[in-house]
PDB file of N, CA and C in Angstrom:
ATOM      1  N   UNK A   1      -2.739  26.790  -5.271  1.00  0.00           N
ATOM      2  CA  UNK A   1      -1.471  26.504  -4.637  1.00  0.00           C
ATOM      3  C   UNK A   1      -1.408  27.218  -3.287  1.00  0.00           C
ATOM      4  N   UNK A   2      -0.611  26.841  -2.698  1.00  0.00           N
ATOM      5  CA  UNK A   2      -0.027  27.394  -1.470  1.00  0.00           C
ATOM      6  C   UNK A   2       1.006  28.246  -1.225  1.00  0.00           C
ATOM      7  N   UNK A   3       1.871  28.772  -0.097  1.00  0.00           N
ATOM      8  CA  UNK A   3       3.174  29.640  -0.292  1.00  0.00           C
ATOM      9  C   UNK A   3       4.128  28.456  -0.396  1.00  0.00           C
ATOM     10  N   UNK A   4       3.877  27.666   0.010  1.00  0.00           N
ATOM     11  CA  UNK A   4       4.700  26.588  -0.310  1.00  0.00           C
ATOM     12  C   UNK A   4       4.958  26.410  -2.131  1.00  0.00           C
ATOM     13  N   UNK A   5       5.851  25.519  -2.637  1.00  0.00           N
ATOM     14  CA  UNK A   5       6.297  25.171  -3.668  1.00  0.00           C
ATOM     15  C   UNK A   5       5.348  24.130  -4.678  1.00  0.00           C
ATOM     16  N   UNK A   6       5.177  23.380  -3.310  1.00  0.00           N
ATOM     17  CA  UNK A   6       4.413  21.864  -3.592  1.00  0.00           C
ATOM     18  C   UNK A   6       3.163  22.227  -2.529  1.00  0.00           C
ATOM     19  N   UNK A   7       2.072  21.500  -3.036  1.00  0.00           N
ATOM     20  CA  UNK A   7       0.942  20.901  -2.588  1.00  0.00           C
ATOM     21  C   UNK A   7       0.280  19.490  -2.504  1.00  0.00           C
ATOM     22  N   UNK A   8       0.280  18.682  -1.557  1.00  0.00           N
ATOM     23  CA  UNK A   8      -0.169  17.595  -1.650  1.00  0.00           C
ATOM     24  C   UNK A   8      -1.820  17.212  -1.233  1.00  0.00           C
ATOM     25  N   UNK A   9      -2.396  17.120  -2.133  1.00  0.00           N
ATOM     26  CA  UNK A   9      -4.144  16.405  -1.668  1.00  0.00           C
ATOM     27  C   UNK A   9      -4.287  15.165  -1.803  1.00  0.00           C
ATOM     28  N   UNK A  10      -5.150  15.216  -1.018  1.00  0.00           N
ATOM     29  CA  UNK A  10      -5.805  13.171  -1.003  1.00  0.00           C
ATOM     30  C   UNK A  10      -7.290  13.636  -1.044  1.00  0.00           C
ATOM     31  N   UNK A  11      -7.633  12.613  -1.511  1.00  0.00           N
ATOM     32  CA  UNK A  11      -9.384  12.604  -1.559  1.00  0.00           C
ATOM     33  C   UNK A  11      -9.976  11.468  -1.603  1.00  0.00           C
ATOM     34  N   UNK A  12     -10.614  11.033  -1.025  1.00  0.00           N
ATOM     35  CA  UNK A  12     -11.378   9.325  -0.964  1.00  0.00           C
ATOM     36  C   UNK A  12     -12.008   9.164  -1.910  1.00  0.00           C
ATOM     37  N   UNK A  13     -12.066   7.827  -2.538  1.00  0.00           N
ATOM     38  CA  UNK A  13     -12.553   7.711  -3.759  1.00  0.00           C
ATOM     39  C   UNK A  13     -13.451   5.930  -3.093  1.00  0.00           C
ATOM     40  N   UNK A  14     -13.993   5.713  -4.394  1.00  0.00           N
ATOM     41  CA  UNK A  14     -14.678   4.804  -3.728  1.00  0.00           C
ATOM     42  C   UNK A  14     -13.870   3.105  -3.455  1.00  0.00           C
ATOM     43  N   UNK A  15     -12.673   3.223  -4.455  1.00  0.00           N
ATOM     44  CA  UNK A  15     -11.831   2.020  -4.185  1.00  0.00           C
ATOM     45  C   UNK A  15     -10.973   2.463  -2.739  1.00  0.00           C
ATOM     46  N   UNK A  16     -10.665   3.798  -2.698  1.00  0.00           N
ATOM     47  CA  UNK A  16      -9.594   3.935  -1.714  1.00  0.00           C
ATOM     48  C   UNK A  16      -9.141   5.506  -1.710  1.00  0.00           C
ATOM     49  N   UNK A  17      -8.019   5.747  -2.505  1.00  0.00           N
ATOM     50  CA  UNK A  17      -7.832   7.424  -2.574  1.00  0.00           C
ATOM     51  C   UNK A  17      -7.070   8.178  -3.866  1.00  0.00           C
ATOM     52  N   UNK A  18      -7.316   9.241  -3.958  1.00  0.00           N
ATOM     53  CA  UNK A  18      -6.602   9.609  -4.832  1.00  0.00           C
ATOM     54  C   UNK A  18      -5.349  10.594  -4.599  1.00  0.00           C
ATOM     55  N   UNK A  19      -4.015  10.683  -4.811  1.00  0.00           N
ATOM     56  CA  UNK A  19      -3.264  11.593  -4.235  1.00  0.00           C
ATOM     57  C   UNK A  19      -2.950  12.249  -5.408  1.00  0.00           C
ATOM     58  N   UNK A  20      -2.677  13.614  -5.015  1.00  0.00           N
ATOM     59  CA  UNK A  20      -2.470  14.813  -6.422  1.00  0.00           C
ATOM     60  C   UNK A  20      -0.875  15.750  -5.488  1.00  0.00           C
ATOM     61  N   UNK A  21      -0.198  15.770  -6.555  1.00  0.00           N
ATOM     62  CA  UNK A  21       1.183  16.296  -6.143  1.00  0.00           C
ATOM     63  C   UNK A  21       1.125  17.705  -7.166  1.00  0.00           C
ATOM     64  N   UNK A  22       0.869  18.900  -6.478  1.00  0.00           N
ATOM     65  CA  UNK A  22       0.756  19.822  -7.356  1.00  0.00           C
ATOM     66  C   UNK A  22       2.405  20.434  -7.530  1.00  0.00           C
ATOM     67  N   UNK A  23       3.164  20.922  -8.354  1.00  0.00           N
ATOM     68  CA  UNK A  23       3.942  21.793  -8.196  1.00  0.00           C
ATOM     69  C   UNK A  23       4.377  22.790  -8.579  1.00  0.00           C
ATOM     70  N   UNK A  24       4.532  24.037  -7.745  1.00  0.00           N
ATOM     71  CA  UNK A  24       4.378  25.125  -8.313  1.00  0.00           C
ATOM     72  C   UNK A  24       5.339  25.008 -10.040  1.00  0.00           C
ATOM     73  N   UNK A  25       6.256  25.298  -9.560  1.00  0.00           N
ATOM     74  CA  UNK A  25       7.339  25.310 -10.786  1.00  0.00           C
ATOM     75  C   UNK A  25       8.315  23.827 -11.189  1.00  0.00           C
ATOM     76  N   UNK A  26       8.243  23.179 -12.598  1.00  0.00           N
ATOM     77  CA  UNK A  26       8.776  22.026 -12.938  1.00  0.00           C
ATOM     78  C   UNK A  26       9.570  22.650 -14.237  1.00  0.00           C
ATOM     79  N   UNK A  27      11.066  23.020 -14.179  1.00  0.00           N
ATOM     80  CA  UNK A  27      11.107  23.603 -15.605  1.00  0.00           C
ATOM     81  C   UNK A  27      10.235  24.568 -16.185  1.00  0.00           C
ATOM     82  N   UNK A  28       9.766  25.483 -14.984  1.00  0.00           N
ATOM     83  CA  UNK A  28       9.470  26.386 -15.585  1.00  0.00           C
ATOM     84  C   UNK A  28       7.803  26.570 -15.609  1.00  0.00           C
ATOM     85  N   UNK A  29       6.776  25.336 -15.505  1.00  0.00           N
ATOM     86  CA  UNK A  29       5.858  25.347 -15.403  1.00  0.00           C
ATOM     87  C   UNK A  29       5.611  24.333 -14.301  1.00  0.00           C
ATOM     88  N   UNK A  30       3.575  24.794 -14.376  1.00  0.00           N
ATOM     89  CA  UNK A  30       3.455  23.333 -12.549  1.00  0.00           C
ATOM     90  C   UNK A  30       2.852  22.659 -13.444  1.00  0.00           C
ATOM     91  N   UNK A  31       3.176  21.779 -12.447  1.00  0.00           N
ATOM     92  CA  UNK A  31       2.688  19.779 -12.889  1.00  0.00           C
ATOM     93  C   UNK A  31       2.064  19.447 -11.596  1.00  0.00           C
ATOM     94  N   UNK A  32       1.170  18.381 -12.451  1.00  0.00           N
ATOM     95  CA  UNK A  32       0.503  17.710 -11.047  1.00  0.00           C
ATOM     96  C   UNK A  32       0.430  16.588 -11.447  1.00  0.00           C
ATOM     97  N   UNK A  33       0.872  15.404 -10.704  1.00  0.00           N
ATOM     98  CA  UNK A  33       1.193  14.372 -10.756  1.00  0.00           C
ATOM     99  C   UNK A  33      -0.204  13.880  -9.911  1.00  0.00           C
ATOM    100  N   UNK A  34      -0.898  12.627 -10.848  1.00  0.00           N
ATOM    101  CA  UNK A  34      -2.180  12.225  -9.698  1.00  0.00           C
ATOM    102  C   UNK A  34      -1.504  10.414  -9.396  1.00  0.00           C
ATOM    103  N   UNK A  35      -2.157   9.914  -9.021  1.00  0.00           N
ATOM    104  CA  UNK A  35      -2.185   8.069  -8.517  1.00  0.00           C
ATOM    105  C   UNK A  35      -3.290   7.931  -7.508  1.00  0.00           C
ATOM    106  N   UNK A  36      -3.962   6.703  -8.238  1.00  0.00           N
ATOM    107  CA  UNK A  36      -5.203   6.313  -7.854  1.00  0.00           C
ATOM    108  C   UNK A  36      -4.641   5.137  -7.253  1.00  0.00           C
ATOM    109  N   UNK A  37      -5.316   5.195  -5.622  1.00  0.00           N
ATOM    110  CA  UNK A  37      -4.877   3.644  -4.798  1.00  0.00           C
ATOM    111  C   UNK A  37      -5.755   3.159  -4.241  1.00  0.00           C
ATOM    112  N   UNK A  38      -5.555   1.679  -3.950  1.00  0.00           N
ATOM    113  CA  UNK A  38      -6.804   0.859  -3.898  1.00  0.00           C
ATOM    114  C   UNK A  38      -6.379   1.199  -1.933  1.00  0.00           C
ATOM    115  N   UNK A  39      -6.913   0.860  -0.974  1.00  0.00           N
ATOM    116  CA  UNK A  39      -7.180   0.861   0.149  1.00  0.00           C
ATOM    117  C   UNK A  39      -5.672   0.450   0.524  1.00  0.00           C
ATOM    118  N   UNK A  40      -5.782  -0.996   0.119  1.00  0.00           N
ATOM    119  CA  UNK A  40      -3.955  -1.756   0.562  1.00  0.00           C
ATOM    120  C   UNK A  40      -3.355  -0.816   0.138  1.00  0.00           C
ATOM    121  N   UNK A  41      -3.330  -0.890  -1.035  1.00  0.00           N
ATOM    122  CA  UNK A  41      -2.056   0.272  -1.686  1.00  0.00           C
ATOM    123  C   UNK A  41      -1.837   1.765  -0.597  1.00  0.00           C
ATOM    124  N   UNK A  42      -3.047   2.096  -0.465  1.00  0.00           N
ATOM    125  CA  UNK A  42      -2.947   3.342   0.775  1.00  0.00           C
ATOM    126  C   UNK A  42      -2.372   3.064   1.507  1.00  0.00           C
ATOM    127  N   UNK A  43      -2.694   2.249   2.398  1.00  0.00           N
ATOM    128  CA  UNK A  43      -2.111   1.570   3.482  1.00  0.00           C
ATOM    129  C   UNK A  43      -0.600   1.572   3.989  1.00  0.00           C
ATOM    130  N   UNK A  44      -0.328   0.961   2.464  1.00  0.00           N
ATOM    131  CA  UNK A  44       1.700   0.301   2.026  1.00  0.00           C
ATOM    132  C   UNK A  44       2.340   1.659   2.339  1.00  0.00           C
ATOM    133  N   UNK A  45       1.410   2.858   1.105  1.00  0.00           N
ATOM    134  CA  UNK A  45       2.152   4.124   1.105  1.00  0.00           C
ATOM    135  C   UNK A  45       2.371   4.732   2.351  1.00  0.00           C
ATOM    136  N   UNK A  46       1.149   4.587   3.034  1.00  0.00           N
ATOM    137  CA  UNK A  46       1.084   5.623   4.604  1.00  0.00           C
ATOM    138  C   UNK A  46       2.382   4.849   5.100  1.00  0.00           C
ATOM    139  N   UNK A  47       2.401   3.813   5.586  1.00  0.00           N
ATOM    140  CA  UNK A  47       3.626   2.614   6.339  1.00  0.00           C
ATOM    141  C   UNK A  47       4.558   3.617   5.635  1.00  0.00           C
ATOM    142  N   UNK A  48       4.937   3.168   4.175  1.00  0.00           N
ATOM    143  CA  UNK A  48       6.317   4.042   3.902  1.00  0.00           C
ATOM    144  C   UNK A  48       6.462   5.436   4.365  1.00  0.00           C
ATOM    145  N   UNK A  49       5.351   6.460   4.010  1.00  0.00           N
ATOM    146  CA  UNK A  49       6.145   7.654   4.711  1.00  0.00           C
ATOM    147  C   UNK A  49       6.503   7.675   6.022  1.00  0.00           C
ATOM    148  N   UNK A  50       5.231   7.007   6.773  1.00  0.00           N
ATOM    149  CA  UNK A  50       5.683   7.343   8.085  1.00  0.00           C
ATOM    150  C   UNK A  50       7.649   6.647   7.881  1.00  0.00           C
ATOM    151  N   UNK A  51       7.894   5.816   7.627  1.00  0.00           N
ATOM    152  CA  UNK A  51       8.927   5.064   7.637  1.00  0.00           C
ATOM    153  C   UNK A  51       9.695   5.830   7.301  1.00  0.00           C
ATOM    154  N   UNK A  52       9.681   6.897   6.340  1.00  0.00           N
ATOM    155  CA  UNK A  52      10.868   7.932   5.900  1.00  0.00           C
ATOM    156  C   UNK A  52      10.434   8.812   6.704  1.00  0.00           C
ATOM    157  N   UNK A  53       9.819   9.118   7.470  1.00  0.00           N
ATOM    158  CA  UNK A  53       9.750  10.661   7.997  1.00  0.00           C
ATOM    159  C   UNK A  53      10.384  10.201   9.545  1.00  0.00           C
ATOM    160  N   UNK A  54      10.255   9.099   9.740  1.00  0.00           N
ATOM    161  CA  UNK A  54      11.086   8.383  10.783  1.00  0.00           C
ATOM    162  C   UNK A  54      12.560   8.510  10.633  1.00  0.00           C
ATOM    163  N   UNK A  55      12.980   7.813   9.270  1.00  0.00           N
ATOM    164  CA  UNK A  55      14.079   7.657   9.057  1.00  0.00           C
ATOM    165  C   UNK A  55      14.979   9.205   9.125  1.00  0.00           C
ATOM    166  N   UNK A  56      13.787  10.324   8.659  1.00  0.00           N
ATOM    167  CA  UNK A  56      14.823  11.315   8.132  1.00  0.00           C
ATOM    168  C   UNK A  56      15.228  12.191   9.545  1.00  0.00           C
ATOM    169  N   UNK A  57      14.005  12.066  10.799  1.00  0.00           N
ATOM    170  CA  UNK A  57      13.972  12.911  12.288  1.00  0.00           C
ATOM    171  C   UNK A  57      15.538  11.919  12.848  1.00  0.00           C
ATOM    172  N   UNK A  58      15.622  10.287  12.676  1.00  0.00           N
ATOM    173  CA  UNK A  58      16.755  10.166  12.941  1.00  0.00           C
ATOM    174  C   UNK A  58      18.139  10.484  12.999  1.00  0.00           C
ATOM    175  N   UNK A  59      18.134  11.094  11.402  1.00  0.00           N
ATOM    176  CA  UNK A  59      18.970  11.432  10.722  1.00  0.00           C
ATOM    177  C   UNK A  59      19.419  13.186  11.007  1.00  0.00           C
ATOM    178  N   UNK A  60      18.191  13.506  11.294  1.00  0.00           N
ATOM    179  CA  UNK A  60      18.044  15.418  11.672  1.00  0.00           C
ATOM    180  C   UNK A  60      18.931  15.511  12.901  1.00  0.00           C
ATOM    181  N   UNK A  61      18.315  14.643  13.894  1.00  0.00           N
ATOM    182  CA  UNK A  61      18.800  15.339  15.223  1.00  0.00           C
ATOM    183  C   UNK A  61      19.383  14.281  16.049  1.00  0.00           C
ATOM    184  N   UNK A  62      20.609  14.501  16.568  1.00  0.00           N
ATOM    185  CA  UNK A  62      21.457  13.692  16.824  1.00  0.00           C
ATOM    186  C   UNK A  62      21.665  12.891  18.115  1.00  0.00           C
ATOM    187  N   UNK A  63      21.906  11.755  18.754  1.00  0.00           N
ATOM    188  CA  UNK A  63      21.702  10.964  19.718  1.00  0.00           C
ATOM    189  C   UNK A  63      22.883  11.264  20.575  1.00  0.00           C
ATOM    190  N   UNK A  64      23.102  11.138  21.544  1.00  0.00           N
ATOM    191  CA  UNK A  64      23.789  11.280  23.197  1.00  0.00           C
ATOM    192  C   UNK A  64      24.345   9.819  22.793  1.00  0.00           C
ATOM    193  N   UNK A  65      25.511   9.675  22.852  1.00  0.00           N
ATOM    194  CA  UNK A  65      26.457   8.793  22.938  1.00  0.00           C
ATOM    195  C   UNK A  65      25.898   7.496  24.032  1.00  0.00           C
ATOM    196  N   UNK A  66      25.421   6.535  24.211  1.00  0.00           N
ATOM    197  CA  UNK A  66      24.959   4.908  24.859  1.00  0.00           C
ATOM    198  C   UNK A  66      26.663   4.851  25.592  1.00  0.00           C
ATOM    199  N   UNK A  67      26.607   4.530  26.715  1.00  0.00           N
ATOM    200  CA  UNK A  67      27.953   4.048  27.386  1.00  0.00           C
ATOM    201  C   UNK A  67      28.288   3.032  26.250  1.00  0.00           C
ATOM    202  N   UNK A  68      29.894   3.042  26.405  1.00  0.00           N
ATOM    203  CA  UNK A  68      30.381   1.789  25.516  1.00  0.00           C
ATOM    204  C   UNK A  68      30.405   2.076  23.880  1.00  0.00           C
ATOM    205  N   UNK A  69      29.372   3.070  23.603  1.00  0.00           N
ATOM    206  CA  UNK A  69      29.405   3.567  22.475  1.00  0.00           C
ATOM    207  C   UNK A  69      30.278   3.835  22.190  1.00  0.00           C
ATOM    208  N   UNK A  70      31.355   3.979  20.356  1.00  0.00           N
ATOM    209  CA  UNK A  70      32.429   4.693  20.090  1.00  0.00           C
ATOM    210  C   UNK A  70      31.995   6.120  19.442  1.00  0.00           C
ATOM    211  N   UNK A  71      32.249   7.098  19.911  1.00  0.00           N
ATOM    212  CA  UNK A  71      31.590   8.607  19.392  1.00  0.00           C
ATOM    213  C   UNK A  71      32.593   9.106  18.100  1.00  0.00           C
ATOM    214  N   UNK A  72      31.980   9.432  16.791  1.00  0.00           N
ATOM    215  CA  UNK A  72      32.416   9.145  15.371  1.00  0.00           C
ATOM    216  C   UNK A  72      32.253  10.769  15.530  1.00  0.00           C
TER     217      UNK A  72
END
């Protein structure tokens, strides 16, 4: 593990990859969650995070009012 809580690995496999979600503490003990993905499947997943890690920097830090805009 890391100082972190969670650990995430990937490792190439010969269809595509394997991702392992280690975590320190789950109720008390760690778990590691694995999923085996075929190449596409990699692919879909990468698209989605980037897509939430997009979504969430939107959400973090806040935009300068666009003329015409109504400021909430």
């Amino acid at each position: 593990m890391s100082d972190r809580d969670w650990t995430l690995r990937v490792t190439p496999t010969e269809a595509g990859v394997r991702l392992e979600l280690d975590l320190a503490d789950l109720d008390g003990a760690p778990v590691t969650a694995a999923i085996a993905l075929d190449r596409a499947e990699a692919r879909r997943f990468a698209r989605a995070m980037l897509a939430a890690a997009g979504d969430a920097a939107e959400r973090t830090f806040p935009h300068p009012p666009v003329d015409g805009d109504d400021p909430q």
